[in-house]
C-alpha atoms as a PDB file:
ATOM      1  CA  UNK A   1     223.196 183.296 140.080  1.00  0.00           C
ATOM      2  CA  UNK A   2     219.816 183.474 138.172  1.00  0.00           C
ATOM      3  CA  UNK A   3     218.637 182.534 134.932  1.00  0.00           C
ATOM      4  CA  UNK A   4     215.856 184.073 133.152  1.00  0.00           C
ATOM      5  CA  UNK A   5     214.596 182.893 130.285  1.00  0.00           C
ATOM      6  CA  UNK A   6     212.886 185.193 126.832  1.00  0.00           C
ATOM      7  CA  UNK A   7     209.217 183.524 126.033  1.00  0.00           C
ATOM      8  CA  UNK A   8     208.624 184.301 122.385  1.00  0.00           C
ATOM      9  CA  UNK A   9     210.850 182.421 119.934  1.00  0.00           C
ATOM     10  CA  UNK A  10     212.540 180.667 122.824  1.00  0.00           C
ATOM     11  CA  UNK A  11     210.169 178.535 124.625  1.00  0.00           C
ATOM     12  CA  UNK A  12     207.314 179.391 122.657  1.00  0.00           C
ATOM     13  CA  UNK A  13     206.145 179.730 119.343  1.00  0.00           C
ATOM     14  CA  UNK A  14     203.118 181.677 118.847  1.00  0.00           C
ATOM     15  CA  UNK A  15     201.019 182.464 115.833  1.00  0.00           C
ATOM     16  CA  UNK A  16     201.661 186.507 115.747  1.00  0.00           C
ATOM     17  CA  UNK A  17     199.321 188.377 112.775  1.00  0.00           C
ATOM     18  CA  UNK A  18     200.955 188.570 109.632  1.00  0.00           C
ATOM     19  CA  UNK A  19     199.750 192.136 109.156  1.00  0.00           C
ATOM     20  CA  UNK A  20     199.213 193.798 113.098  1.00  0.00           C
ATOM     21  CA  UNK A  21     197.442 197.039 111.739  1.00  0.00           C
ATOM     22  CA  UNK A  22     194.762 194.694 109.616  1.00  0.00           C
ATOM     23  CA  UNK A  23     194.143 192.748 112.783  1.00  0.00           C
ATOM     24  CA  UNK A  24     193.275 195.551 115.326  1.00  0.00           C
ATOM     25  CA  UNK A  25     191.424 197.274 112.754  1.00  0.00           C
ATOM     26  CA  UNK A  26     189.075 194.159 112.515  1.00  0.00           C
ATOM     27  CA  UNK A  27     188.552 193.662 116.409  1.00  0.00           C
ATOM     28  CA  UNK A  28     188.061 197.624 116.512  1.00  0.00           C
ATOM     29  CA  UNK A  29     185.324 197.304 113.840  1.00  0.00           C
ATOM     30  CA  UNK A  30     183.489 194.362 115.712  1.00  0.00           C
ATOM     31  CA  UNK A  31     183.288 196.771 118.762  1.00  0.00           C
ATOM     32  CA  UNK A  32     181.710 199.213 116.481  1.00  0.00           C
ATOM     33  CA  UNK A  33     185.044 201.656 116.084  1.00  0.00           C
ATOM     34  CA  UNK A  34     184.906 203.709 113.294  1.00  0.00           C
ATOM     35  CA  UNK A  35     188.326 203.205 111.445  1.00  0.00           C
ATOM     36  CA  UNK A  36     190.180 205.790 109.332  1.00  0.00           C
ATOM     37  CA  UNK A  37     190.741 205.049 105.551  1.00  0.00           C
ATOM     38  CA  UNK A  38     194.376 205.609 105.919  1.00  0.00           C
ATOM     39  CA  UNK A  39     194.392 202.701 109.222  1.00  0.00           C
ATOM     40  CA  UNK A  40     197.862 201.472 107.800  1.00  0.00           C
ATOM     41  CA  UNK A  41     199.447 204.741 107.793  1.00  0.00           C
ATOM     42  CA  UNK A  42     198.214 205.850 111.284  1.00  0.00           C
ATOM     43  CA  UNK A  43     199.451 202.767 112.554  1.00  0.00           C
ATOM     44  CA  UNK A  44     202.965 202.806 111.727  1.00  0.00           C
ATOM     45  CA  UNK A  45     203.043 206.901 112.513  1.00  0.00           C
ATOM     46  CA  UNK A  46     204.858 207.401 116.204  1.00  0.00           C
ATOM     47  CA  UNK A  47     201.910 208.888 118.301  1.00  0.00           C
ATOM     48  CA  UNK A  48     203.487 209.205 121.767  1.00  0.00           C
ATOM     49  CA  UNK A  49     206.768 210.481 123.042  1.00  0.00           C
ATOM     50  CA  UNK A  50     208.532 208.325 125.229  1.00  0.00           C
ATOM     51  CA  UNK A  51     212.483 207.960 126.231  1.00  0.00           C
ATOM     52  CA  UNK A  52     214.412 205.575 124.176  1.00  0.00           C
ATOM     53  CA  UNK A  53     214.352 202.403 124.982  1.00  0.00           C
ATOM     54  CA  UNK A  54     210.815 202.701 126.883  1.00  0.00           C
ATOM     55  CA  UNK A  55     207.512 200.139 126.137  1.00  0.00           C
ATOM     56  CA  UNK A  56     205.025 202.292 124.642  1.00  0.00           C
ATOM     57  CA  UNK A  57     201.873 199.802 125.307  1.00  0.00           C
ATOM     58  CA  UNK A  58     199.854 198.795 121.948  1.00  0.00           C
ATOM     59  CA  UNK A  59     196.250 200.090 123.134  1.00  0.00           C
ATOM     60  CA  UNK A  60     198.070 203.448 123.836  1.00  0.00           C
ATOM     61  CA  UNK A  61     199.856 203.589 120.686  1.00  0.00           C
ATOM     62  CA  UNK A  62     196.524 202.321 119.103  1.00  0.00           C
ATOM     63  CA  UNK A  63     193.994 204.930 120.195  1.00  0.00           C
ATOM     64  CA  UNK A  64     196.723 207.787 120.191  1.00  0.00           C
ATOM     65  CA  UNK A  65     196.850 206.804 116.278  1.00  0.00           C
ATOM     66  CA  UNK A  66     192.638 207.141 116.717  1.00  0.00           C
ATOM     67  CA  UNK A  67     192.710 210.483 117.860  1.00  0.00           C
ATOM     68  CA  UNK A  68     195.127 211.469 115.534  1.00  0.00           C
ATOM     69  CA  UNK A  69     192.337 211.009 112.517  1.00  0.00           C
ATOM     70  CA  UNK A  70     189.586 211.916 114.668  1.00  0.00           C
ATOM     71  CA  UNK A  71     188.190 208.789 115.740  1.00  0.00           C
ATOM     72  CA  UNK A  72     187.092 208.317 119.760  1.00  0.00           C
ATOM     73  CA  UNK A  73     187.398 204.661 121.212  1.00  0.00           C
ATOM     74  CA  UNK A  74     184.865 204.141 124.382  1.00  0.00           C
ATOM     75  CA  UNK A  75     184.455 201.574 126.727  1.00  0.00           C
ATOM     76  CA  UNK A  76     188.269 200.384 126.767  1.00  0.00           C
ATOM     77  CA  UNK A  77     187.637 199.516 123.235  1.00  0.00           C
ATOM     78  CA  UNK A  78     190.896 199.790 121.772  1.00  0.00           C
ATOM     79  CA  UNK A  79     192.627 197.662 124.551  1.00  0.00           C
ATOM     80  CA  UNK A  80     189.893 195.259 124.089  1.00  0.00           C
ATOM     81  CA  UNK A  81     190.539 194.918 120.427  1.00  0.00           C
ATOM     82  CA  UNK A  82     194.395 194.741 120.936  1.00  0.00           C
ATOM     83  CA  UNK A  83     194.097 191.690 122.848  1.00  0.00           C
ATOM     84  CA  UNK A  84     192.040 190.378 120.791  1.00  0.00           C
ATOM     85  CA  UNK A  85     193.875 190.627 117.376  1.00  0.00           C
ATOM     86  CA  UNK A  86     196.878 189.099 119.393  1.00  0.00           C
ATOM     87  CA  UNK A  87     195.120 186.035 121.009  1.00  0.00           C
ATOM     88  CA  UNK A  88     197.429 183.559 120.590  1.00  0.00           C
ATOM     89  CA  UNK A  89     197.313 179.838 119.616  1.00  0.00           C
ATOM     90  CA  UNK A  90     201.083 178.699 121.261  1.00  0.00           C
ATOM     91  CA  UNK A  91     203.215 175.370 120.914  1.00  0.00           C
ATOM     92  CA  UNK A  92     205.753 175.155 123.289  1.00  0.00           C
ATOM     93  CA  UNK A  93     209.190 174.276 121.591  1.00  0.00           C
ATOM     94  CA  UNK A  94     210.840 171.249 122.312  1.00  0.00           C
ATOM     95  CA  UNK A  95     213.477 171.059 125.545  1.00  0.00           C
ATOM     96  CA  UNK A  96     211.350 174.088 127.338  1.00  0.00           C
ATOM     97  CA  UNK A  97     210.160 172.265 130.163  1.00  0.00           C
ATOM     98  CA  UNK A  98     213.778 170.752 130.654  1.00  0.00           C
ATOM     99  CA  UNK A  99     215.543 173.768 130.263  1.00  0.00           C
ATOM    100  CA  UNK A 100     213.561 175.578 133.019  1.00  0.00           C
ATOM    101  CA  UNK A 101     213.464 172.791 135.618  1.00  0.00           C
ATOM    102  CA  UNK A 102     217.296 172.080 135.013  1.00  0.00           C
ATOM    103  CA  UNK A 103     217.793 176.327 135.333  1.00  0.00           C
ATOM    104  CA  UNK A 104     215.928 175.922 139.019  1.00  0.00           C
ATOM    105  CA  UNK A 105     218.538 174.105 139.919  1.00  0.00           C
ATOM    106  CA  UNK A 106     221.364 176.817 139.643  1.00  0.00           C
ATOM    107  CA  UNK A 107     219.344 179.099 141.774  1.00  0.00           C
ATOM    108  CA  UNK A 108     215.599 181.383 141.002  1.00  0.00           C
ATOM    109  CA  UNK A 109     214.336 181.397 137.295  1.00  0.00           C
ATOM    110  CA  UNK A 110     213.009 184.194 135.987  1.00  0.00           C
ATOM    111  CA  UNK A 111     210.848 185.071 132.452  1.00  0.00           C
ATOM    112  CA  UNK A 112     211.743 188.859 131.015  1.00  0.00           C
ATOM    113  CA  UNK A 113     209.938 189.169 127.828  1.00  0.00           C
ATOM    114  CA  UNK A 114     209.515 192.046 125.472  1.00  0.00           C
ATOM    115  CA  UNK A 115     205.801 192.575 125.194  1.00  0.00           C
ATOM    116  CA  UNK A 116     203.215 195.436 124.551  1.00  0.00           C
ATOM    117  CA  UNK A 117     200.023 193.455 124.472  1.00  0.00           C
ATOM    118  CA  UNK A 118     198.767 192.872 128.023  1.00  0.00           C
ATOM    119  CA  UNK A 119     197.161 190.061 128.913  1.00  0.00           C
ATOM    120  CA  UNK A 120     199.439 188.349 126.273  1.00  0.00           C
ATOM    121  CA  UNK A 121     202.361 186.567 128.201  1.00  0.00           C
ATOM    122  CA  UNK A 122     199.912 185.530 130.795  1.00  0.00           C
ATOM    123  CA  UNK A 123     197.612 184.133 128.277  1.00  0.00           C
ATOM    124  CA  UNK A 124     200.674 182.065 126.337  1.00  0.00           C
ATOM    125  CA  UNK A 125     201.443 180.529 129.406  1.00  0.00           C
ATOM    126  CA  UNK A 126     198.076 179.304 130.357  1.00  0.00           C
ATOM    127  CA  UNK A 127     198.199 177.942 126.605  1.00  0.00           C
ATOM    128  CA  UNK A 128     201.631 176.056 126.440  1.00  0.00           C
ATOM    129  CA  UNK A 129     203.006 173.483 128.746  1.00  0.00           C
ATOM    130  CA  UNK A 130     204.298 176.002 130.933  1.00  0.00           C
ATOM    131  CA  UNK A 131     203.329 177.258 134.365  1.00  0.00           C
ATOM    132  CA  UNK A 132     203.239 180.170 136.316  1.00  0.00           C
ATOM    133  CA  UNK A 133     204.458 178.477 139.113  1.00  0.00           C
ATOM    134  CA  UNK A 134     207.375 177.504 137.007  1.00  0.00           C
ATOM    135  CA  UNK A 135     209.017 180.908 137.555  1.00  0.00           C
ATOM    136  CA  UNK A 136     209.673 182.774 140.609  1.00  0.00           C
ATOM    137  CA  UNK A 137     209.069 186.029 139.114  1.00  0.00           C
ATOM    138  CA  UNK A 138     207.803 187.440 135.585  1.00  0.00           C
ATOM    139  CA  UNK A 139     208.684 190.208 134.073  1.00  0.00           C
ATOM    140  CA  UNK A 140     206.926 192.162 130.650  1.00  0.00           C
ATOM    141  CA  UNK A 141     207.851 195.330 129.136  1.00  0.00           C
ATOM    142  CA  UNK A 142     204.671 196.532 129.515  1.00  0.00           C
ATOM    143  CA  UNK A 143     204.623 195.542 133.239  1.00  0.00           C
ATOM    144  CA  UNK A 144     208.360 197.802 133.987  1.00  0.00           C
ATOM    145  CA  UNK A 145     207.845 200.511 131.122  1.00  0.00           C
ATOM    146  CA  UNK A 146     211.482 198.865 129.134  1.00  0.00           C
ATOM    147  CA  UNK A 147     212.115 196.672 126.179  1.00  0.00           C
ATOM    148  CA  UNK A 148     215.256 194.646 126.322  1.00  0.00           C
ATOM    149  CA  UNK A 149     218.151 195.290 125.462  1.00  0.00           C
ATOM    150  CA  UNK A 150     217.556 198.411 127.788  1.00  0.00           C
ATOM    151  CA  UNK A 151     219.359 197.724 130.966  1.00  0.00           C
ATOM    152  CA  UNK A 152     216.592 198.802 133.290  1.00  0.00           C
ATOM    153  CA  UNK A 153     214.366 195.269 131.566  1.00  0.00           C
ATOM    154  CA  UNK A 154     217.232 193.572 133.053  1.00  0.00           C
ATOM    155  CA  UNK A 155     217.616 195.280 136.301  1.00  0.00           C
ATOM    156  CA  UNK A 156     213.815 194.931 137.248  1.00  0.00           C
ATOM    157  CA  UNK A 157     214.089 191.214 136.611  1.00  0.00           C
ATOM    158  CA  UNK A 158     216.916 190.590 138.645  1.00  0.00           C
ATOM    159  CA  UNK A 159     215.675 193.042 141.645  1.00  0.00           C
ATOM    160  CA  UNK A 160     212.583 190.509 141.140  1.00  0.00           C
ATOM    161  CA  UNK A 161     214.796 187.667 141.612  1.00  0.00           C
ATOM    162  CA  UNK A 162     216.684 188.896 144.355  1.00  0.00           C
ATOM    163  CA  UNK A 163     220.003 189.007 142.735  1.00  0.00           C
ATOM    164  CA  UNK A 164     222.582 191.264 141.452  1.00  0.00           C
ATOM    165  CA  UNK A 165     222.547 192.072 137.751  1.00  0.00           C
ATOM    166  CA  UNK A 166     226.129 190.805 136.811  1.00  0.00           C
ATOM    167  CA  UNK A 167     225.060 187.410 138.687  1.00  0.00           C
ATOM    168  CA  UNK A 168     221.984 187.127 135.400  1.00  0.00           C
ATOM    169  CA  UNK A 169     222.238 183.994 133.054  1.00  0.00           C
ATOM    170  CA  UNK A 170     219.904 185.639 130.122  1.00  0.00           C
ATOM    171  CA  UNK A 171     218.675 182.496 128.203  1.00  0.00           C
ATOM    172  CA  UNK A 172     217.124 183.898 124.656  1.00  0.00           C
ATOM    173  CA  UNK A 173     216.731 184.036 120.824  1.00  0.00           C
ATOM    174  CA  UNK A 174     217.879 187.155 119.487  1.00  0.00           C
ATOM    175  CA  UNK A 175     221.425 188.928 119.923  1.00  0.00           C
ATOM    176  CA  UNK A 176     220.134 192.639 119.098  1.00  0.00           C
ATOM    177  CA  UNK A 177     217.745 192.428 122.626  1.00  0.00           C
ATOM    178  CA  UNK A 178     218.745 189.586 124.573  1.00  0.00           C
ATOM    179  CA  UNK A 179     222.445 190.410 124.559  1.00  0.00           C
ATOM    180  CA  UNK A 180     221.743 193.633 126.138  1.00  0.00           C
ATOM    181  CA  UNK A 181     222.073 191.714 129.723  1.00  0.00           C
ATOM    182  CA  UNK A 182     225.701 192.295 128.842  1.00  0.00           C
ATOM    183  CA  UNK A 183     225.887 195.614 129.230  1.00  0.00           C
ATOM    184  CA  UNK A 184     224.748 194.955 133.138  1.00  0.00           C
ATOM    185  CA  UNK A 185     227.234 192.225 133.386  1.00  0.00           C
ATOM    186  CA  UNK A 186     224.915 189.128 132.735  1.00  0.00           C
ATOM    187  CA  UNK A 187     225.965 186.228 130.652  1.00  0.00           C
ATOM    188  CA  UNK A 188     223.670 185.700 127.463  1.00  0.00           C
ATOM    189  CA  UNK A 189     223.108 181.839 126.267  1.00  0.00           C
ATOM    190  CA  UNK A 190     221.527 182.434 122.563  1.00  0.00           C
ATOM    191  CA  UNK A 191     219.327 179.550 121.879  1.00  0.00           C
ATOM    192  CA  UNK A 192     220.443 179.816 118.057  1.00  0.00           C
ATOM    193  CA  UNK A 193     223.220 178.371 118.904  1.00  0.00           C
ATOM    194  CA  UNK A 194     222.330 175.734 121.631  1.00  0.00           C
ATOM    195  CA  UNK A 195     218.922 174.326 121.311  1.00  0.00           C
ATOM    196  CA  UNK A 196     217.272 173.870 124.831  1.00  0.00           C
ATOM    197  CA  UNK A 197     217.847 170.488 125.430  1.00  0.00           C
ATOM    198  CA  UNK A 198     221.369 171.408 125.345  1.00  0.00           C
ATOM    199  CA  UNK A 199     221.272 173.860 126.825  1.00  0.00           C
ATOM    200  CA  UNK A 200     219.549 172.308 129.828  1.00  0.00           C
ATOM    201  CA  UNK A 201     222.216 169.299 129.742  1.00  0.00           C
ATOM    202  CA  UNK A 202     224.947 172.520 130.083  1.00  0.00           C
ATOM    203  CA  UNK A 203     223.008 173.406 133.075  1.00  0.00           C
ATOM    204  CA  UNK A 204     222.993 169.973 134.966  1.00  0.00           C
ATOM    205  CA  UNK A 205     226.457 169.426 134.092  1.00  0.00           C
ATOM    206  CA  UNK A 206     227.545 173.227 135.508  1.00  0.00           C
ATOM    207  CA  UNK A 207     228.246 174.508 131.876  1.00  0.00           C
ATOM    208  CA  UNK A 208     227.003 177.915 132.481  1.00  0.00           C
ATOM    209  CA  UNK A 209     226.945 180.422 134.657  1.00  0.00           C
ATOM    210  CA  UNK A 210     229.246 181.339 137.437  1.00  0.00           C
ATOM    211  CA  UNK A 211     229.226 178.274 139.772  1.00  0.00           C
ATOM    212  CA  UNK A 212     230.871 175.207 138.823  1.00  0.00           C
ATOM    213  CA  UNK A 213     227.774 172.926 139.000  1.00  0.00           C
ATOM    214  CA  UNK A 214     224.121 173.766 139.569  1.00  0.00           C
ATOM    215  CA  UNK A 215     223.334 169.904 140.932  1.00  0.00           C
END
């Protein structure tokens, strides 16, 4: 057994922009980058073909939608201004720290998180009361190429840990993505449900998961 936890919404709240497109188009203009008068449209158009279910990374996306209207982005500029616009100020939610030691206790803990800013996870973590170290592997969409609830997200994080798939406690916020470690035979704990600190009392007391205690 492994349990892997989602970042955003579950042990983290971060301060995401209320309007993405605005917020890249002002870091692009502070690194001199033209942008088109129809930045809102261009944004939201699809600009690169990829399979379903695959992480289409935002400074791709963002100067594919530059080309599109004519506009070149040198220097790395539009990667620069995408982690920029996302640079996050992070509180760590209540029962996080808990919930992650009490999970090392069942077996390795893992972080899967659907992200296509890089730089960003590693950033929030650095910010909340988290550590790298906390984890004994992390995995982001834009690291393995797939957004949850694709079943290849869930398969690289549990080749990561070592484990089979169906052996995956998925510990997360939202049905629609995090449930997806169903469909590999993973059991989902929905933190909507169960805040963390019960969720980590459930773990000391062998509540969840596949073994009858984790102590």
């Amino acid at each position: 057994m492994a349990v892997t936890f989602d970042l955003f919404g579950t042990l983290v709240a971060v301060d995401a922009p209320d309007d993405p497109a605005a917020a890249v188009a002002a870091e692009l203009r502070a690194r001199d980058v033209p942008v088109p008068n129809d930045w809102a449209t261009a944004y939201a158009e699809r600009h690169i073909d990829a399979p379903s279910g695959a992480e289409v990374p935002l400074p791709a996306h963002v100067a594919a939608a530059l080309r599109s209207r004519g506009v070149d982005a040198p220097n790395n500029a539009a990667r620069r201004a995408v982690v920029a616009a996302f640079d996050p100020d992070v509180e760590t939610r209540a029962g996080a720290l808990e919930a992650v030691e009490a999970a090392s206790a069942c077996g390795p803990v893992g972080l899967l998180s659907n992200c296509s800013v890089p730089e960003l996870v590693s950033r929030t973590l650095i910010r909340s009361e988290l550590e790298r170290a906390d984890f004994d592997a992390i995995v982001t969409s834009v690291g393995c190429g797939w957004r949850k609830p694709h079943r290849k997200a869930f398969e690289t994080i549990a080749e990561s840990l070592g484990v089979r798939p169906d052996t995956l406690v998925y510990v997360g916020d939202d049905e629609a993505s995090d449930g997806g470690v169903r469909e590999i035979g993973g059991t989902f704990v929905d933190v909507t449900e169960d805040d963390l600190p019960a969720i980590a009392a459930r773990f000391r007391d062998g509540g969840l998961g596949r073994r009858s205690s984790c102590r």
